[in-house]
Protein backbone atom coordinates (compact mmCIF):
# COMPACT_ATOMS: atom_id res chain seq x y z
CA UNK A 1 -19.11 226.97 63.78
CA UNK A 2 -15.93 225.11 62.85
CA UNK A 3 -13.10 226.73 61.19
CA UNK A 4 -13.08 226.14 57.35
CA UNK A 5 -10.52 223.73 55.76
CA UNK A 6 -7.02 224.91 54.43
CA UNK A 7 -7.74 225.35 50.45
CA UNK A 8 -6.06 221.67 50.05
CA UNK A 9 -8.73 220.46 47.76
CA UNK A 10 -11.34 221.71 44.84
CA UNK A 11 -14.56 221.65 46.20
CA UNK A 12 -16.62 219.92 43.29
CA UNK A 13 -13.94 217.13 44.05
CA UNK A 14 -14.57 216.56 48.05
CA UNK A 15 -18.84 217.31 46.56
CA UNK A 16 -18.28 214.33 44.20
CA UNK A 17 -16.16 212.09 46.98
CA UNK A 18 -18.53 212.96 49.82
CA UNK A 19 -21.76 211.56 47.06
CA UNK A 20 -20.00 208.45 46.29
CA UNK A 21 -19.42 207.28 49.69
CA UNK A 22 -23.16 208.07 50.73
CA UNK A 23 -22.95 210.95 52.42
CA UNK A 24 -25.14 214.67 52.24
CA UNK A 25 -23.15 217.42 51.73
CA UNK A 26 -24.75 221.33 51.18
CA UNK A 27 -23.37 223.87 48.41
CA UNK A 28 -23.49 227.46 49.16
CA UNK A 29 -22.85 230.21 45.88
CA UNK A 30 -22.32 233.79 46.42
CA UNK A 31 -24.97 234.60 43.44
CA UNK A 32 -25.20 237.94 43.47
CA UNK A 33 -23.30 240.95 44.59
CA UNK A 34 -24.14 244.80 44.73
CA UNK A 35 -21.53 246.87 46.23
CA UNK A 36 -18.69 246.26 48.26
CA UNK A 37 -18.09 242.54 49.74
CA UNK A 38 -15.14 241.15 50.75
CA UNK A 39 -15.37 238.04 48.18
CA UNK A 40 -16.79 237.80 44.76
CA UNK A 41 -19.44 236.41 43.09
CA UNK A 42 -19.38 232.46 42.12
CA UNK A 43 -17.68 231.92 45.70
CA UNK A 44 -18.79 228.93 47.14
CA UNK A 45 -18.61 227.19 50.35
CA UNK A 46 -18.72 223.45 51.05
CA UNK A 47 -20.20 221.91 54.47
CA UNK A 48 -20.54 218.72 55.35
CA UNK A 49 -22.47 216.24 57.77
CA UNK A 50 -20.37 216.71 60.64
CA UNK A 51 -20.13 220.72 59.96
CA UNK A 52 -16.50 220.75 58.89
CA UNK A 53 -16.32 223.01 55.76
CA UNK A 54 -14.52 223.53 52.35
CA UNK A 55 -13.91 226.48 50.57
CA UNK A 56 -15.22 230.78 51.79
CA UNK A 57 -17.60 233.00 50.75
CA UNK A 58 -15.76 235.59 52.83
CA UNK A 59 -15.54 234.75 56.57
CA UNK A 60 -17.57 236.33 59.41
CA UNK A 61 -21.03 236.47 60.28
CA UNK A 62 -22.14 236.13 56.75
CA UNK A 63 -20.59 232.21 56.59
CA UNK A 64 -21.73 231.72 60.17
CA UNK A 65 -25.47 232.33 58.77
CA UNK A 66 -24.83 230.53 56.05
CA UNK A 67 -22.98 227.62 57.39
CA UNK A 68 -26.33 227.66 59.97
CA UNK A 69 -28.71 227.52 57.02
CA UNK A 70 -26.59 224.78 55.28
CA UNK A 71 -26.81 222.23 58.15
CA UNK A 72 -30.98 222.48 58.02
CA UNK A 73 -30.96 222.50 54.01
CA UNK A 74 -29.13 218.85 54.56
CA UNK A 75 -32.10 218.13 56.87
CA UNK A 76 -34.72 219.09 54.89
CA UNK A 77 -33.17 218.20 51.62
CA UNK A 78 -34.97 221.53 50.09
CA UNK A 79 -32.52 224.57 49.17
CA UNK A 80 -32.48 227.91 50.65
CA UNK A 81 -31.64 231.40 49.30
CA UNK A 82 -30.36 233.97 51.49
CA UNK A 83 -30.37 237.92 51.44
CA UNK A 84 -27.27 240.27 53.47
CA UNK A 85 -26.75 243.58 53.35
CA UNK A 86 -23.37 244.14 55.14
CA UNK A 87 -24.29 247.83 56.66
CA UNK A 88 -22.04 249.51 59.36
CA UNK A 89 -22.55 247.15 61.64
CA UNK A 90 -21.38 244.29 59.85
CA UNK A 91 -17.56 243.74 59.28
CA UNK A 92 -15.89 240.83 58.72
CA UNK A 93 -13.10 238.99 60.03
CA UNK A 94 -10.60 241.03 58.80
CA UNK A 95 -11.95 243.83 59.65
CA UNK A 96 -13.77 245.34 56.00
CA UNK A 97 -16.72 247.04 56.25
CA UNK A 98 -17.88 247.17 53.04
CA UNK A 99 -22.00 248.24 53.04
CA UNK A 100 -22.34 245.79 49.94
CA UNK A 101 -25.42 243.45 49.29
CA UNK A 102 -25.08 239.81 48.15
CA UNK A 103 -27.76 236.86 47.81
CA UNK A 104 -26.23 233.01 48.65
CA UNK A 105 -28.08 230.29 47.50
CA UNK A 106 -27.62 227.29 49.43
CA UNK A 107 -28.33 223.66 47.79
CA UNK A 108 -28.46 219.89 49.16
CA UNK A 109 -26.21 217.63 47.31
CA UNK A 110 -27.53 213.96 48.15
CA UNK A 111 -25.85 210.76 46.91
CA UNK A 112 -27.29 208.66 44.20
CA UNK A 113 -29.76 206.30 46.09
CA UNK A 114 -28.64 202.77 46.24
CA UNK A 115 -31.44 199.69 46.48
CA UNK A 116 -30.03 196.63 47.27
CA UNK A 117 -32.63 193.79 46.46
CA UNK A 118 -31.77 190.42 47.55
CA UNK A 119 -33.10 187.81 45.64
CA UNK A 120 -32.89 187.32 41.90
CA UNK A 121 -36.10 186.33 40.74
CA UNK A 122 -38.60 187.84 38.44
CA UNK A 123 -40.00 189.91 40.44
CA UNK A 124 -35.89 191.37 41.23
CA UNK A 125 -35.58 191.37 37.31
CA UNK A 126 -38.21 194.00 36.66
CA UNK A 127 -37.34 196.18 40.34
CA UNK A 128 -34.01 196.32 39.16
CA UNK A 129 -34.97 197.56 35.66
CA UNK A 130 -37.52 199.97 36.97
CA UNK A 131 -34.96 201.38 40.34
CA UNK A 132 -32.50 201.83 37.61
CA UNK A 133 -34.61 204.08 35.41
CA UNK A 134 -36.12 205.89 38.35
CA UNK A 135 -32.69 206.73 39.54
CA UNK A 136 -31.57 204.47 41.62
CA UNK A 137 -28.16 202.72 41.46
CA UNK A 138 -29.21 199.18 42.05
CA UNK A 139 -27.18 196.07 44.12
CA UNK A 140 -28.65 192.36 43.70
CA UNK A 141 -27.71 189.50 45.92
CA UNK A 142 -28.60 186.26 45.77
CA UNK A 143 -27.05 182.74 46.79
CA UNK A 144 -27.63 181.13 43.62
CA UNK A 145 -25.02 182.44 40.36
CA UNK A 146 -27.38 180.92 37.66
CA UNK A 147 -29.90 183.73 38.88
CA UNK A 148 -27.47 186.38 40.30
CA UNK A 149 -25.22 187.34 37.02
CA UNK A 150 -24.53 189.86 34.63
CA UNK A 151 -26.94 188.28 31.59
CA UNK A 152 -30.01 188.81 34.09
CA UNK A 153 -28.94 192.28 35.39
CA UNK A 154 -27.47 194.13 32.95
CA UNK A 155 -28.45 197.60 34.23
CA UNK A 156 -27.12 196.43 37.98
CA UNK A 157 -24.08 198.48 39.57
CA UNK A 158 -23.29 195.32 41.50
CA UNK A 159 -24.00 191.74 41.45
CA UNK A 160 -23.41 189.00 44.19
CA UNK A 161 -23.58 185.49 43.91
CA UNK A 162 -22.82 184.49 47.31
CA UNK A 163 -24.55 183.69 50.80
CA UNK A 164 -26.42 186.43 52.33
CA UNK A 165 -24.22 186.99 55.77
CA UNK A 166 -21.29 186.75 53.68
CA UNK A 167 -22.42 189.89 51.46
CA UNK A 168 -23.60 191.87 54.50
CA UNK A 169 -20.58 192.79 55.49
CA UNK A 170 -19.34 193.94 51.64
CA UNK A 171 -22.31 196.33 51.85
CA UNK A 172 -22.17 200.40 52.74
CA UNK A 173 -25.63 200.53 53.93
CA UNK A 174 -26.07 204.05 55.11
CA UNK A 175 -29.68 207.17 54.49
CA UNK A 176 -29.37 206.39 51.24
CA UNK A 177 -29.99 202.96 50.71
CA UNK A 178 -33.28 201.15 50.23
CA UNK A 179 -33.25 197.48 51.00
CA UNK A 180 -35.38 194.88 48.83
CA UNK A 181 -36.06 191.34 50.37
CA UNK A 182 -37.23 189.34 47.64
CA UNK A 183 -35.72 186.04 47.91
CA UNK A 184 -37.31 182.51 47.43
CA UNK A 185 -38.03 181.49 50.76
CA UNK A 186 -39.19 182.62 54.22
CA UNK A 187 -36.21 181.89 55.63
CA UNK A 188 -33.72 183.55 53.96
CA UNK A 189 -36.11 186.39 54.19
CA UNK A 190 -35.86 186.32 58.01
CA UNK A 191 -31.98 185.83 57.50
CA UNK A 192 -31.95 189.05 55.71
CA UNK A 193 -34.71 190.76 57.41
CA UNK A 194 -32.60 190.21 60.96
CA UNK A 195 -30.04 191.83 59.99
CA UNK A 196 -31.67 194.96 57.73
CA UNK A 197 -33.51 195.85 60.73
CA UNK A 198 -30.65 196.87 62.60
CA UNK A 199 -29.13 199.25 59.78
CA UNK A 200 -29.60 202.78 59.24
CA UNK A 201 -31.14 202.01 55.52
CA UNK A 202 -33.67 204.68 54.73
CA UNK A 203 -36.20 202.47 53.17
CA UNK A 204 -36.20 198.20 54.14
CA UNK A 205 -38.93 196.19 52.28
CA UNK A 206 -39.83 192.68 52.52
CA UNK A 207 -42.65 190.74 50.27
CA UNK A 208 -45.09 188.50 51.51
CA UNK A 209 -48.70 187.91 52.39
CA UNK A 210 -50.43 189.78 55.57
CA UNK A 211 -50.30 186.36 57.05
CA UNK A 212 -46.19 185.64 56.10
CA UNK A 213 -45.30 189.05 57.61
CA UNK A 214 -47.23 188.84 60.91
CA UNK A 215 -45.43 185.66 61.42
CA UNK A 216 -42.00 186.89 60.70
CA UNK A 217 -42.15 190.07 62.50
CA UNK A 218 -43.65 188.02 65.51
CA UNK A 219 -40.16 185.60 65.85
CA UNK A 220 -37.85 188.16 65.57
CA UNK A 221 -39.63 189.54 68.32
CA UNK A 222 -39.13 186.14 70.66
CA UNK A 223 -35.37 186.29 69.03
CA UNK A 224 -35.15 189.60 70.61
CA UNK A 225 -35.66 191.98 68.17
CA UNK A 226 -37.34 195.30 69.45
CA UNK A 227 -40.44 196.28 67.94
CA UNK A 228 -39.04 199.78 67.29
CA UNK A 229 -36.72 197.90 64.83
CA UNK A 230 -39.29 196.13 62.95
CA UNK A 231 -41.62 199.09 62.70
CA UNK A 232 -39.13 200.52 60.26
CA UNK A 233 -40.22 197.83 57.70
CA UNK A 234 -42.43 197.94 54.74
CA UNK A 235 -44.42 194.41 54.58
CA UNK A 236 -45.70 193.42 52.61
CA UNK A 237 -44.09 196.20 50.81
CA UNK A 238 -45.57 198.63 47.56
CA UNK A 239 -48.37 200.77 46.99
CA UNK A 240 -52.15 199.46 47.02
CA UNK A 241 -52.60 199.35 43.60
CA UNK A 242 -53.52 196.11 42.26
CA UNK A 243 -50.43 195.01 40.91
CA UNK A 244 -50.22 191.39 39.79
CA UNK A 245 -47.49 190.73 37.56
CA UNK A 246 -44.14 191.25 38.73
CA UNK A 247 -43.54 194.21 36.26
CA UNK A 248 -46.59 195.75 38.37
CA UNK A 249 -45.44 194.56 41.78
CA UNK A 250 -41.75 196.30 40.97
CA UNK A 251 -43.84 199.50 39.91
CA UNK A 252 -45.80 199.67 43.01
CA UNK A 253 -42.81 199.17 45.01
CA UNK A 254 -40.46 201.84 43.31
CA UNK A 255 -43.19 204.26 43.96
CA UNK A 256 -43.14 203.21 47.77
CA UNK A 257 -39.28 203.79 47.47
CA UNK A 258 -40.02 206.94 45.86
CA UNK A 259 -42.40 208.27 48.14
CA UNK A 260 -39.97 207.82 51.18
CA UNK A 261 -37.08 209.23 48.87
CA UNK A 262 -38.83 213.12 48.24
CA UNK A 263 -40.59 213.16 51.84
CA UNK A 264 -43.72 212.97 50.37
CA UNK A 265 -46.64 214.28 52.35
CA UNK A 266 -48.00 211.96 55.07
CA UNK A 267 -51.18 210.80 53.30
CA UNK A 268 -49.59 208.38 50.65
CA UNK A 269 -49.13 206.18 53.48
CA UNK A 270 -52.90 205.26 53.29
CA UNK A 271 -52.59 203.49 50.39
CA UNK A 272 -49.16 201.63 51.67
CA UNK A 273 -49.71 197.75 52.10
CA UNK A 274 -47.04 197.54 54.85
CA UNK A 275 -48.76 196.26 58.39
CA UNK A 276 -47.23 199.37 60.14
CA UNK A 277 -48.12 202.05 57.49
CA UNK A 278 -51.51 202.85 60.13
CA UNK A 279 -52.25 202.33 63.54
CA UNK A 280 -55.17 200.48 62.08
CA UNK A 281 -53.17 198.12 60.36
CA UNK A 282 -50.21 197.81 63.25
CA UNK A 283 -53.95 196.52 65.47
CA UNK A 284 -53.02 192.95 63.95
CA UNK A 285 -50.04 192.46 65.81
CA UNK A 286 -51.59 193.25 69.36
């Protein structure tokens, strides 16, 4: 277990820094003491990704336990609460023994979800609208600036009116972000979908017939692209639910993005549209 950072910072600060660049952090509270401990309730400990820490709840094999439990709350994304009694057997770093009880709750913090849909058409209008209100913090690209602007996406956090590889770069793609290919042609859905396949987005989407994705996914593979990549995708992309308009397509897809976002359990995948949702459905591109 690392040693814990020099109190140089307030740890709700480095919680909110940590969120805003996309990264999981795990909060553990001293909630309550009886007896003895050598801290106080309301302590609280902060650990991040990498297993560097801010902040005590007293030293010792307590935070050792604690610091354990934090790293596979981050993992699961589910909190934890946690029981000591600190008998004879258990003193601390400096030495107390202080035959006190105390109960830790341990909590994921997770960064605002980010879904980055390129294209601007209607069908981006209403997932942008519908991300937003679901939680999401929503990014639109598109080449075109008399579809990618303020007036159409009011609710966006970002909006760029450029070309696609130009915007790449611009773009923190990390777990937390969902990507949305949406754009007007099959092209510059391969031009996106080539390089989303290589990032370590949580959730990558692309719309399209059976027919349009089969033929996508099969030249990226002569490009080069490794089927493990591509298996990551959801095409076509949503949930099975007869959606028509593109208010209904953008619901069925936010529930998709939903889905993937609370681990939900394994058998909402049946009614996925995406060719690799089911080994049934993967049989069409053997």
């Amino acid at each position: 277990m690392p040693e814990p950072d020099q109190p140089r910072g307030d740890v709700f600060e480095e919680l909110v820094r940590l969120r805003r660049l996309g990264k999981k952090c795990a909060l553990a509270t001293i909630i309550q003491v009886n007896g003895s401990i050598p801290s106080f309730q309301s302590a609280k400990l902060l650990v991040r990704e990498d297993g560097s820490m801010l902040g005590t709840i007293g030293g010792g094999c307590v935070e050792a336990e604690v610091w354990a439990a934090a790293r596979e709350v981050m993992a699961a994304e589910k909190p934890r609460q946690l029981s000591f009694s600190l008998g004879q057997e258990a003193a601390y770093d400096n030495g107390l023994i202080c035959g006190g009880q105390l109960d830790v709750y341990v909590e994921p913090v997770l960064p605002q979800p980010r879904a980055v849909v390129f294209g601007a058409g209607h069908i981006s209008r209403s997932l942008s609208r519908i991300a937003a209100t679901a939680g999401f913090a929503t990014v639109i690209v598109d080449d075109r600036d008399a579809f990618a602007n303020r007036e159409r996406f009011p609710e966006a956090e970002e909006v760029f009116a450029e070309e696609y590889e130009t915007v790449f770069p611009k773009l923190s793609v990390n777990e937390s972000s969902y990507l949305i290919i949406v754009t007007r042609g099959h092209r510059d859905d391969m031009r996106v979908l080539r390089w989303a396949a290589g990032s370590p987005a949580r959730y990558i989407a692309m719309i399209g017939s059976r027919r349009k994705v089969i033929a996508v996914v099969q030249e990226l593979e002569k490009e080069g692209l490794p089927r493990a990549a591509l298996e990551r995708i959801f095409a076509p992309m949503g949930l099975e639910i007869g959606a028509q308009t593109p208010e209904e397509i953008a619901v069925s897809v936010v529930a998709e993005m939903i889905a993937v976002r609370r681990n939900a359990a394994p058998g909402w995948r049946s009614v996925s549209k995406s060719i690799f949702a089911t080994e049934a459905s993967r049989a069409v591109l053997k």
